[in-house]
C-alpha atoms as a PDB file:
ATOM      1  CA  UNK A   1     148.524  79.306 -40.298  1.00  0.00           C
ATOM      2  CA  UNK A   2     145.594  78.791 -37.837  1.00  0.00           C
ATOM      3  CA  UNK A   3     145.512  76.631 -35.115  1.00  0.00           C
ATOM      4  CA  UNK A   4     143.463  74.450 -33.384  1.00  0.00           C
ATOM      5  CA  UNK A   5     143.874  73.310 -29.832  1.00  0.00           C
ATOM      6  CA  UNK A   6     143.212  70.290 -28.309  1.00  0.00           C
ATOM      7  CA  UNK A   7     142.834  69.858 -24.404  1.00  0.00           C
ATOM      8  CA  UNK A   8     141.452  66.270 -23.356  1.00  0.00           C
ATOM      9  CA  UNK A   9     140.156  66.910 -19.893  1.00  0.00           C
ATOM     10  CA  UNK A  10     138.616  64.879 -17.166  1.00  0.00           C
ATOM     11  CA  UNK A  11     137.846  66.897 -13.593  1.00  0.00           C
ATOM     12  CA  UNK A  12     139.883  70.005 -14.688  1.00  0.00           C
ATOM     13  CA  UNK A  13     137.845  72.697 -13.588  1.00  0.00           C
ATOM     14  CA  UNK A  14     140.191  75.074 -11.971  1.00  0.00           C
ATOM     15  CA  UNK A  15     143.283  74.305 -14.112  1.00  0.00           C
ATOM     16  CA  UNK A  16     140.967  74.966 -17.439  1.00  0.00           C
ATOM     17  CA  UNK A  17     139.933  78.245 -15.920  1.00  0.00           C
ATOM     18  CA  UNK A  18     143.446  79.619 -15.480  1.00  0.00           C
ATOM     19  CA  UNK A  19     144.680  78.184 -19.122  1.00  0.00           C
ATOM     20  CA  UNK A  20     142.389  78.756 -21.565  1.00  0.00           C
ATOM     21  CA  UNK A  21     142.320  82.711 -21.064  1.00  0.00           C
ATOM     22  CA  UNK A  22     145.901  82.183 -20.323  1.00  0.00           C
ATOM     23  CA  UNK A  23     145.857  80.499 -23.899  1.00  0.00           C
ATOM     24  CA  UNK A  24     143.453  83.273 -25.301  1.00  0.00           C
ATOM     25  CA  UNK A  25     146.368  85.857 -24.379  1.00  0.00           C
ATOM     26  CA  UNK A  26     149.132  84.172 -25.385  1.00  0.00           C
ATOM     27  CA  UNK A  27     148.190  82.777 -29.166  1.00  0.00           C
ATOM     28  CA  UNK A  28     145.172  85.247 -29.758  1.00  0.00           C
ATOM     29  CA  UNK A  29     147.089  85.941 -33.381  1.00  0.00           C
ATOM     30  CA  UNK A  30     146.429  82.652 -34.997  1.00  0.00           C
ATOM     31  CA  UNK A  31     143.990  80.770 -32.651  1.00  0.00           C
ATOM     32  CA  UNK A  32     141.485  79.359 -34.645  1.00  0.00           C
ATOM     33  CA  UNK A  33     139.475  77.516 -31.906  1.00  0.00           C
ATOM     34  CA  UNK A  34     139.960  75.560 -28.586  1.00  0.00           C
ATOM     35  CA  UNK A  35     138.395  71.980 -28.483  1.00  0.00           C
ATOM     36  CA  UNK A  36     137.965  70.736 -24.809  1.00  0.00           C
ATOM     37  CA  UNK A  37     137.444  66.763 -24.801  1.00  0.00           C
ATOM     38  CA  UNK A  38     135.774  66.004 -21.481  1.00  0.00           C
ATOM     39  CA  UNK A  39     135.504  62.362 -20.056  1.00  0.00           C
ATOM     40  CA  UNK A  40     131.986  63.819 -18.683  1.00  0.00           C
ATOM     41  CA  UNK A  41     133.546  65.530 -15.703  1.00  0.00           C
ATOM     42  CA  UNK A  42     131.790  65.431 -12.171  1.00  0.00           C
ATOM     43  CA  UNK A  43     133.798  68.529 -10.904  1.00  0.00           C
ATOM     44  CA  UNK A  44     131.961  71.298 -13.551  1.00  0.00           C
ATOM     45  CA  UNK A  45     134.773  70.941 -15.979  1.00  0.00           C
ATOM     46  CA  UNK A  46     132.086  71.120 -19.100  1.00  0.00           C
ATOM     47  CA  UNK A  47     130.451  73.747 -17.543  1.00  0.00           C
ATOM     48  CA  UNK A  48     133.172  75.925 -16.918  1.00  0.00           C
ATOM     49  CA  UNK A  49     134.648  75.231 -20.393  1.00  0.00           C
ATOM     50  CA  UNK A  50     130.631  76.949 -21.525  1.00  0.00           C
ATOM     51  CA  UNK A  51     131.268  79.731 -19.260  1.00  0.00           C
ATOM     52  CA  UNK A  52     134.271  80.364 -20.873  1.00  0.00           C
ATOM     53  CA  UNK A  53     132.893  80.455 -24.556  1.00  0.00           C
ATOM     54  CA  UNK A  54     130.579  82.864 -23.990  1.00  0.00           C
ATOM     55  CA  UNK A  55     133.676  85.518 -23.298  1.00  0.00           C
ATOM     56  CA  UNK A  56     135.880  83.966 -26.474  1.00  0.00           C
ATOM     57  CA  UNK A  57     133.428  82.870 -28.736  1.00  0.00           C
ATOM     58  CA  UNK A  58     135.594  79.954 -29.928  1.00  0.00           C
ATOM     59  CA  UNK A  59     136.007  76.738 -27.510  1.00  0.00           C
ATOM     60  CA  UNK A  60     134.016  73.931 -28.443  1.00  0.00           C
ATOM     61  CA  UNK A  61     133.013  71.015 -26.192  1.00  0.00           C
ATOM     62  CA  UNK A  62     132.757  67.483 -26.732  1.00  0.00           C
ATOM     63  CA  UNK A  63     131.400  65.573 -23.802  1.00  0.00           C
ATOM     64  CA  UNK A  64     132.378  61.478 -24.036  1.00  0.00           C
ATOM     65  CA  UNK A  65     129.562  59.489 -22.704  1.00  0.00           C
ATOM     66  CA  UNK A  66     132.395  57.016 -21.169  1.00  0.00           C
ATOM     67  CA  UNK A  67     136.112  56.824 -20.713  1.00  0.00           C
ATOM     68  CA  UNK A  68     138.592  54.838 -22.985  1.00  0.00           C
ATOM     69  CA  UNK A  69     141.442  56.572 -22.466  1.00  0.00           C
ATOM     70  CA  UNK A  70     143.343  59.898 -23.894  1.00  0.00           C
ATOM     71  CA  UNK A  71     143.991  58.280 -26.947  1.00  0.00           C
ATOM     72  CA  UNK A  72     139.710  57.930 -28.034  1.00  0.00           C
ATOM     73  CA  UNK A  73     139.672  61.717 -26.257  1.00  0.00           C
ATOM     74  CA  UNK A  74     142.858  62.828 -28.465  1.00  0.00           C
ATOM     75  CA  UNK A  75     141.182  61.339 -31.415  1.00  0.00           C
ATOM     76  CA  UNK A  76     137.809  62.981 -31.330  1.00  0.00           C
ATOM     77  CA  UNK A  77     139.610  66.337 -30.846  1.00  0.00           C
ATOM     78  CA  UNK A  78     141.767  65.810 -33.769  1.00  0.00           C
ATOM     79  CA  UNK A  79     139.019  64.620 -36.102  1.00  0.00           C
ATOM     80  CA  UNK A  80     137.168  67.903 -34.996  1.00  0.00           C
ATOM     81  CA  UNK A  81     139.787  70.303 -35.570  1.00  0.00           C
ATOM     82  CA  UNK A  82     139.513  72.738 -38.466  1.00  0.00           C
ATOM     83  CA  UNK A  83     142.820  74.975 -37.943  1.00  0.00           C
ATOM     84  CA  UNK A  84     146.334  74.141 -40.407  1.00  0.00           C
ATOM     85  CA  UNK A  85     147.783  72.999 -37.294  1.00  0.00           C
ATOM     86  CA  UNK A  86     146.342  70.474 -34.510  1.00  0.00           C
ATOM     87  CA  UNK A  87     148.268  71.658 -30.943  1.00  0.00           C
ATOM     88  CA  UNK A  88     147.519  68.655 -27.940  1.00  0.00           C
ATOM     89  CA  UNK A  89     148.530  69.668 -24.220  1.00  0.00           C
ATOM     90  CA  UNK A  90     147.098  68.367 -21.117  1.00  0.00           C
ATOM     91  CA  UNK A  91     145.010  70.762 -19.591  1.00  0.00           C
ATOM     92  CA  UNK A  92     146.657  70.310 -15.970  1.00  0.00           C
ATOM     93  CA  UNK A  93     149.427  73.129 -16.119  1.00  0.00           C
ATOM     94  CA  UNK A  94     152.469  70.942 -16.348  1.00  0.00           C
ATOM     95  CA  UNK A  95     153.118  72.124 -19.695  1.00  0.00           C
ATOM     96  CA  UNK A  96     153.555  76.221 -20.525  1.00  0.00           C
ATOM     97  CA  UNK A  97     151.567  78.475 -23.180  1.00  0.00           C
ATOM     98  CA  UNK A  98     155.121  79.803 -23.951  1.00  0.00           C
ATOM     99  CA  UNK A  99     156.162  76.643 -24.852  1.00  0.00           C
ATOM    100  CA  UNK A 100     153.033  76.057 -27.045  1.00  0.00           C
ATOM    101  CA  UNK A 101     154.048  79.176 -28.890  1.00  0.00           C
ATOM    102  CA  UNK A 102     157.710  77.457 -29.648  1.00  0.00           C
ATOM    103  CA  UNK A 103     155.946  74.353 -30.668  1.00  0.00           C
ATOM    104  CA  UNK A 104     154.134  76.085 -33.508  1.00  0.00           C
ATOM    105  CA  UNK A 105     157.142  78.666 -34.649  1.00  0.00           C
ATOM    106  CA  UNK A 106     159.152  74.925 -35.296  1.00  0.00           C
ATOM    107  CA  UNK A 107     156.088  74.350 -36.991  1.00  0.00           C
ATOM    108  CA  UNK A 108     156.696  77.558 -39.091  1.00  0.00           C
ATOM    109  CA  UNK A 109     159.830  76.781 -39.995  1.00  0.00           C
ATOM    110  CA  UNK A 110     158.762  73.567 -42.261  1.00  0.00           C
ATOM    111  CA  UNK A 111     158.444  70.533 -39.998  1.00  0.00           C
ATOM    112  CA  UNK A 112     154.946  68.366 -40.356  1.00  0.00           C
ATOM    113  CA  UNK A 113     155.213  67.412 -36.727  1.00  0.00           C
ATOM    114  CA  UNK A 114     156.893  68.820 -33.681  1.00  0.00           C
ATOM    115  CA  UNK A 115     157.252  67.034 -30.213  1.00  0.00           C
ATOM    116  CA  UNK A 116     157.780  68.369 -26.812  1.00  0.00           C
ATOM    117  CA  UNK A 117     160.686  67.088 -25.098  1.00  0.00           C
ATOM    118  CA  UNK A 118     160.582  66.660 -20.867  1.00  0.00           C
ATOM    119  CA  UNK A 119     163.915  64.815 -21.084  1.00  0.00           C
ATOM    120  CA  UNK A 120     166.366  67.012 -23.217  1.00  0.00           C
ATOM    121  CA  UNK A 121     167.133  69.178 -20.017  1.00  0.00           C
ATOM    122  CA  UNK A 122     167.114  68.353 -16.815  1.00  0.00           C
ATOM    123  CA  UNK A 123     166.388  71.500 -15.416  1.00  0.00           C
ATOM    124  CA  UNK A 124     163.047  71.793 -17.511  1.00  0.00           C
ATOM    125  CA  UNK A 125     161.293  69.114 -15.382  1.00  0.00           C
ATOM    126  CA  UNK A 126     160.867  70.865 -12.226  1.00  0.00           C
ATOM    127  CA  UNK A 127     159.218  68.947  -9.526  1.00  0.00           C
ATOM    128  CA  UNK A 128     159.455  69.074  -5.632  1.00  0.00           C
ATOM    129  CA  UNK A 129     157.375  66.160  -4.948  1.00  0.00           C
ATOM    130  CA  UNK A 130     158.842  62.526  -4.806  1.00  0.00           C
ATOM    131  CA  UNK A 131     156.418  60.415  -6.332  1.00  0.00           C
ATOM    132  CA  UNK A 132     157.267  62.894  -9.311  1.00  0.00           C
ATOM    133  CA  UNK A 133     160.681  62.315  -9.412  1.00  0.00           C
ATOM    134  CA  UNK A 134     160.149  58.940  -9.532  1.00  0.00           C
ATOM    135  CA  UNK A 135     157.999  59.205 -12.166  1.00  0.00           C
ATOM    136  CA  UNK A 136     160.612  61.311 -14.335  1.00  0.00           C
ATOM    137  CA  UNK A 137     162.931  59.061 -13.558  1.00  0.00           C
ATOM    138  CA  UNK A 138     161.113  55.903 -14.832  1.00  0.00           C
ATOM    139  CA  UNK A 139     159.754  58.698 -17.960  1.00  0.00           C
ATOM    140  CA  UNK A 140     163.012  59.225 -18.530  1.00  0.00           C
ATOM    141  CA  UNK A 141     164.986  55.976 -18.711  1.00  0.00           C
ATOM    142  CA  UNK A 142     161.817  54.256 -20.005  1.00  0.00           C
ATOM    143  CA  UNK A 143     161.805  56.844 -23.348  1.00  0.00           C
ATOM    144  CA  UNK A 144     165.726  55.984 -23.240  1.00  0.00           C
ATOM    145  CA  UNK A 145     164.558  52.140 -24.393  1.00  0.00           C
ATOM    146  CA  UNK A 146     162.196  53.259 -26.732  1.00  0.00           C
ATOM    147  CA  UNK A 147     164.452  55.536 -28.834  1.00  0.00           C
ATOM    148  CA  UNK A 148     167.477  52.531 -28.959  1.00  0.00           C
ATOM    149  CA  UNK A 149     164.398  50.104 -29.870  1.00  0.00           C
ATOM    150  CA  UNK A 150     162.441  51.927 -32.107  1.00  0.00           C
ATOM    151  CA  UNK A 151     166.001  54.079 -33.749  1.00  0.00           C
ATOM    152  CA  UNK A 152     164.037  57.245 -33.869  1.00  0.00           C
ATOM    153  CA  UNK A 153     165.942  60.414 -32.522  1.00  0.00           C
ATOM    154  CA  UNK A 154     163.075  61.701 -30.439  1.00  0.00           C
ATOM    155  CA  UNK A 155     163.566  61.598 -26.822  1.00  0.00           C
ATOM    156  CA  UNK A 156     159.876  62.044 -25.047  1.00  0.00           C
ATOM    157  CA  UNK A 157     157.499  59.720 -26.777  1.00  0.00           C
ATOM    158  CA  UNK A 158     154.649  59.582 -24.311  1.00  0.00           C
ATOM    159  CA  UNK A 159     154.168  63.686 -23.439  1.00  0.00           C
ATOM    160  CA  UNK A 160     150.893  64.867 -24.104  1.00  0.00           C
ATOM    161  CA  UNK A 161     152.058  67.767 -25.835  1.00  0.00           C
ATOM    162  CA  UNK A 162     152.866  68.560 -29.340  1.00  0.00           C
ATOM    163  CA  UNK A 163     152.160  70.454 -32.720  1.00  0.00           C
ATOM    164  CA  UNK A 164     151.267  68.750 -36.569  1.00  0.00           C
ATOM    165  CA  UNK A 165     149.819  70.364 -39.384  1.00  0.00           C
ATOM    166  CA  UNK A 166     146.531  68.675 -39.907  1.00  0.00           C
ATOM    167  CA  UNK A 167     147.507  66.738 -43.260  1.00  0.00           C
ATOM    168  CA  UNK A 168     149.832  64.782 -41.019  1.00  0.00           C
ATOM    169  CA  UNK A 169     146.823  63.258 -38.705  1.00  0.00           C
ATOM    170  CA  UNK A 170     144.605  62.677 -41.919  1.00  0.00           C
ATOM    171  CA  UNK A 171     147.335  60.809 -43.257  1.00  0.00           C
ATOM    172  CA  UNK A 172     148.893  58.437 -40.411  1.00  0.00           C
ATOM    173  CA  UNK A 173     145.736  56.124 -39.821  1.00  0.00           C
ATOM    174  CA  UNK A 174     146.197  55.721 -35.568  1.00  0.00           C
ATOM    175  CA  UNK A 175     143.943  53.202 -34.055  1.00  0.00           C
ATOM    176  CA  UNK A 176     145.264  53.071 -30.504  1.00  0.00           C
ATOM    177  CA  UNK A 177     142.891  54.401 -27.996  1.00  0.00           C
ATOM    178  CA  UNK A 178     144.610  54.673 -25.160  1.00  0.00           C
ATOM    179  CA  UNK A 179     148.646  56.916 -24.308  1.00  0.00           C
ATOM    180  CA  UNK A 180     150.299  54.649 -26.500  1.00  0.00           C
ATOM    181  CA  UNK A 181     148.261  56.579 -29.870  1.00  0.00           C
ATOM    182  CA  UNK A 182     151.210  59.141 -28.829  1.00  0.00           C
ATOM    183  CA  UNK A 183     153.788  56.660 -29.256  1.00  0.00           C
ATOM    184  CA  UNK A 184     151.938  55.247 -32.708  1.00  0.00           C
ATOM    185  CA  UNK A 185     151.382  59.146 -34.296  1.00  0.00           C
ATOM    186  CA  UNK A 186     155.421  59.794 -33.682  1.00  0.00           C
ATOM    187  CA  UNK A 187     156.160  56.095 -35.256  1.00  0.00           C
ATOM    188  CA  UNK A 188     153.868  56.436 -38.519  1.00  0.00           C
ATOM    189  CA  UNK A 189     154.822  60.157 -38.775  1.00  0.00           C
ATOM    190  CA  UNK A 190     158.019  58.732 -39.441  1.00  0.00           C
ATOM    191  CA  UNK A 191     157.335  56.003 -41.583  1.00  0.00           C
ATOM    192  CA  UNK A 192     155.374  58.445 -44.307  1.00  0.00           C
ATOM    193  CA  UNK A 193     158.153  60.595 -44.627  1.00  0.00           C
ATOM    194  CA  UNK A 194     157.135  63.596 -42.619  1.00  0.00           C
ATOM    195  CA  UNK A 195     159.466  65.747 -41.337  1.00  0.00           C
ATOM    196  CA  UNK A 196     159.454  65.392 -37.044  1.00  0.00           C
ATOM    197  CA  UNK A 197     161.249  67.341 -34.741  1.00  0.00           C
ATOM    198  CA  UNK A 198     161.200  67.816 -31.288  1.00  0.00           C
ATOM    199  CA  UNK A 199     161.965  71.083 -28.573  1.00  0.00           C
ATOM    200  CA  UNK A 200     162.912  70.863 -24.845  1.00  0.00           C
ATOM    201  CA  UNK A 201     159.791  72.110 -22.756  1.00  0.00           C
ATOM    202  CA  UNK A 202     159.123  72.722 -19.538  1.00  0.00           C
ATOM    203  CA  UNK A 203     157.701  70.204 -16.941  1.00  0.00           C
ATOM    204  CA  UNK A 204     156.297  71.099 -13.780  1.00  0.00           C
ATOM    205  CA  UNK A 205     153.806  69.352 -11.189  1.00  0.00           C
ATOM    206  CA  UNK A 206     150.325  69.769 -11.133  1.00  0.00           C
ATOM    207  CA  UNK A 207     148.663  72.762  -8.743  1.00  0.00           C
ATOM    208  CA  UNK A 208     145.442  71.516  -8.542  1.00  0.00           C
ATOM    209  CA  UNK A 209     143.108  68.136  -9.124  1.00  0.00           C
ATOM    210  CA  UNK A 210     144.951  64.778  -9.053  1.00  0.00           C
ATOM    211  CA  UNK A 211     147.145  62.943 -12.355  1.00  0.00           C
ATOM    212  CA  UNK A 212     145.108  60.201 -13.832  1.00  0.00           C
ATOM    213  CA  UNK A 213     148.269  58.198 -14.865  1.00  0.00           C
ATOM    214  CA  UNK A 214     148.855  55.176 -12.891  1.00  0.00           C
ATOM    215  CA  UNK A 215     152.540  54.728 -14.319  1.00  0.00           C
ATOM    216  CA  UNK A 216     153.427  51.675 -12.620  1.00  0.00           C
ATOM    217  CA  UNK A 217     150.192  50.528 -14.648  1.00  0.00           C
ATOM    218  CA  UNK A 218     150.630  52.474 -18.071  1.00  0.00           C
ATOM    219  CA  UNK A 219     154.392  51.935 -18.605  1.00  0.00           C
ATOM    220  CA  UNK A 220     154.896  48.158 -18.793  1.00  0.00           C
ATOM    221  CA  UNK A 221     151.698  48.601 -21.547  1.00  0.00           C
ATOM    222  CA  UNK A 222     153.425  50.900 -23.280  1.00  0.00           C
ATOM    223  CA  UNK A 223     156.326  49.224 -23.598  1.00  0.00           C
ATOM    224  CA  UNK A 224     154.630  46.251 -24.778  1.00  0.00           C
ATOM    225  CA  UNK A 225     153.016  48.520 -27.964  1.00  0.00           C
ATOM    226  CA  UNK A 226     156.812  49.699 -28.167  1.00  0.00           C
ATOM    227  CA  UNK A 227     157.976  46.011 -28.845  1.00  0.00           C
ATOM    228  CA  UNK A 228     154.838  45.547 -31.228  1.00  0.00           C
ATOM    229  CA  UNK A 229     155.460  48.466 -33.212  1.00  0.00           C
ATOM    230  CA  UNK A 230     158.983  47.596 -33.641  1.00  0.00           C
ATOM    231  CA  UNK A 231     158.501  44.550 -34.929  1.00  0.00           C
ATOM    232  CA  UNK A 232     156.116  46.030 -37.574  1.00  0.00           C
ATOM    233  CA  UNK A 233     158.380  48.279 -39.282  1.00  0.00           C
END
C-alpha cells in the first residue's frame, strides 16, 4: 500500500532538513508523497521544504495563512493525502523513521488505525532535560485518566504520531481543530468499528527550534474534551 505523510510544521527548518531525506531513505519502497503543513514559518521552513522537492520530486506544501492549531494543520494534510495510508509525526525529531516503518507493518497486518505509544515503556521516552520529565510525567499520568474515563485500551492519546488507512479519516467526521482532534480520531475510530492498535515508540527531546506546547495550558483543555467526549458515547 502507498503512503502518504503528513508533517504539520511551524519554524522547523533544520529538523525538516535532516528528516525528510532521512524519511526518503528509510520508506522510499512505498512512499507515495510527503505533505508539509506550514503555519507560514518565519525561519525558511516553506522554503526549505521547496528546496527539498526539487531533489525528491514528491513533497507538497501547504502554507496556512494563520494558525489554529495542529488539529486545522492535521486536517488539511489529511484531506490532501492521496496514499492507502495517512502517516502524522511531528516534524521535530522526537519521534524515529524506524518507528514510522513499525507503524505501517501493524498497518499491514490488518488494523485500520495504529497509534504510537510514549508510555508503554519507560525506557522509550528518553529525555535529559527537566522540564521534559515533567512533562512525561504529567503525559503520562494524564493519558492514565483518559484510558479509565474513556475505557479504551490505548495508552498515548495525545502523540502526534500514528498510521490509518485513508477510509478510516473519510469515515470518522473530526471537527476539533486544535490537539484534542487526536484524542477525537482515536475515540470515533472506535466507535465505527475499526480495528485500533497501538506500538511502543520512541520519545526523545527536541535538538533544535523550541516545542510549541504550552502543557500547563493544553492539558486541563484536553481533559475537558476528554469529559465531553465521554459523556457522548
Amino acid at each position: 500500500m502507498s503512503i502518504s505523510i503528513v508533517l504539520p510544521t511551524y519554524n522547523e527548518n533544520m529538523n525538516i532538513t535532516i528528516l525528510i531525506p532521512y524519511i526518503e531513505k528509510l520508506l522510499s519502497k512505498d512512499l507515495k508523497e510527503i505533505i508539509v503543513v506550514d503555519d507560514k514559518s518565519p525561519d525558511g521552513t516553506g522554503e526549505a521544504v521547496l528546496e527539498l522537492n526539487k531533489i525528491y520530486q514528491n513533497i507538497s506544501l501547504i502554507t496556512k495563512e494563520k494558525k489554529e492549531g495542529i488539529g486545522a494543520a492535521l486536517r488539511v494534510g489529511y484531506n490532501a493525502a492521496k496514499g492507502d495510508i495517512i502517516l502524522s509525526s511531528d516534524a521535530d525529531l522526537s519521534f524515529s523513521v524506524e518507528d514510522m516503518k513499525k507503524l505501517v507493518e501493524k498497518i499491514d497486518e490488518g488494523y485500520d488505525m495504529v497509534v504510537g505509544a510514549r508510555h508503554l515503556n519507560d525506557t522509550d521516552y528518553k529525555t535529559d532535560y527537566i522540564k521534559t520529565k515533567i512533562k512525561h510525567m504529567i503525559s503520562r499520568y494524564g493519558n492514565k485518566i483518559i484510558t479509565s474515563l474513556l475505557n479504551l485500551h490505548i495508552h498515548d492519546f495525545s502523540a502526534n504520531f500514528r498510521a490509518m488507512k485513508k477510509e478510516v479519516w473519510h469515515t470518522i467526521k473530526t471537527t476539533e481543530k486544535t490537539n484534542s482532534l487526536l484524542l477525537e480520531m482515536i475515540i470515533k475510530a472506535h466507535k465505527h468499528g475499526f480495528k485500533v492498535a497501538e506500538i511502543p515508540v520512541v520519545f526523545k527531546d527536541r535538538k533544535y527550534g523550541k516545542s510549541k506546547l504550552n502543557l500547563w495550558i493544553e492539558a486541563p483543555k484536553f481533559l475537558v474534551k476528554v469529559i465531553q467526549f465521554s459523556l457522548k458515547r
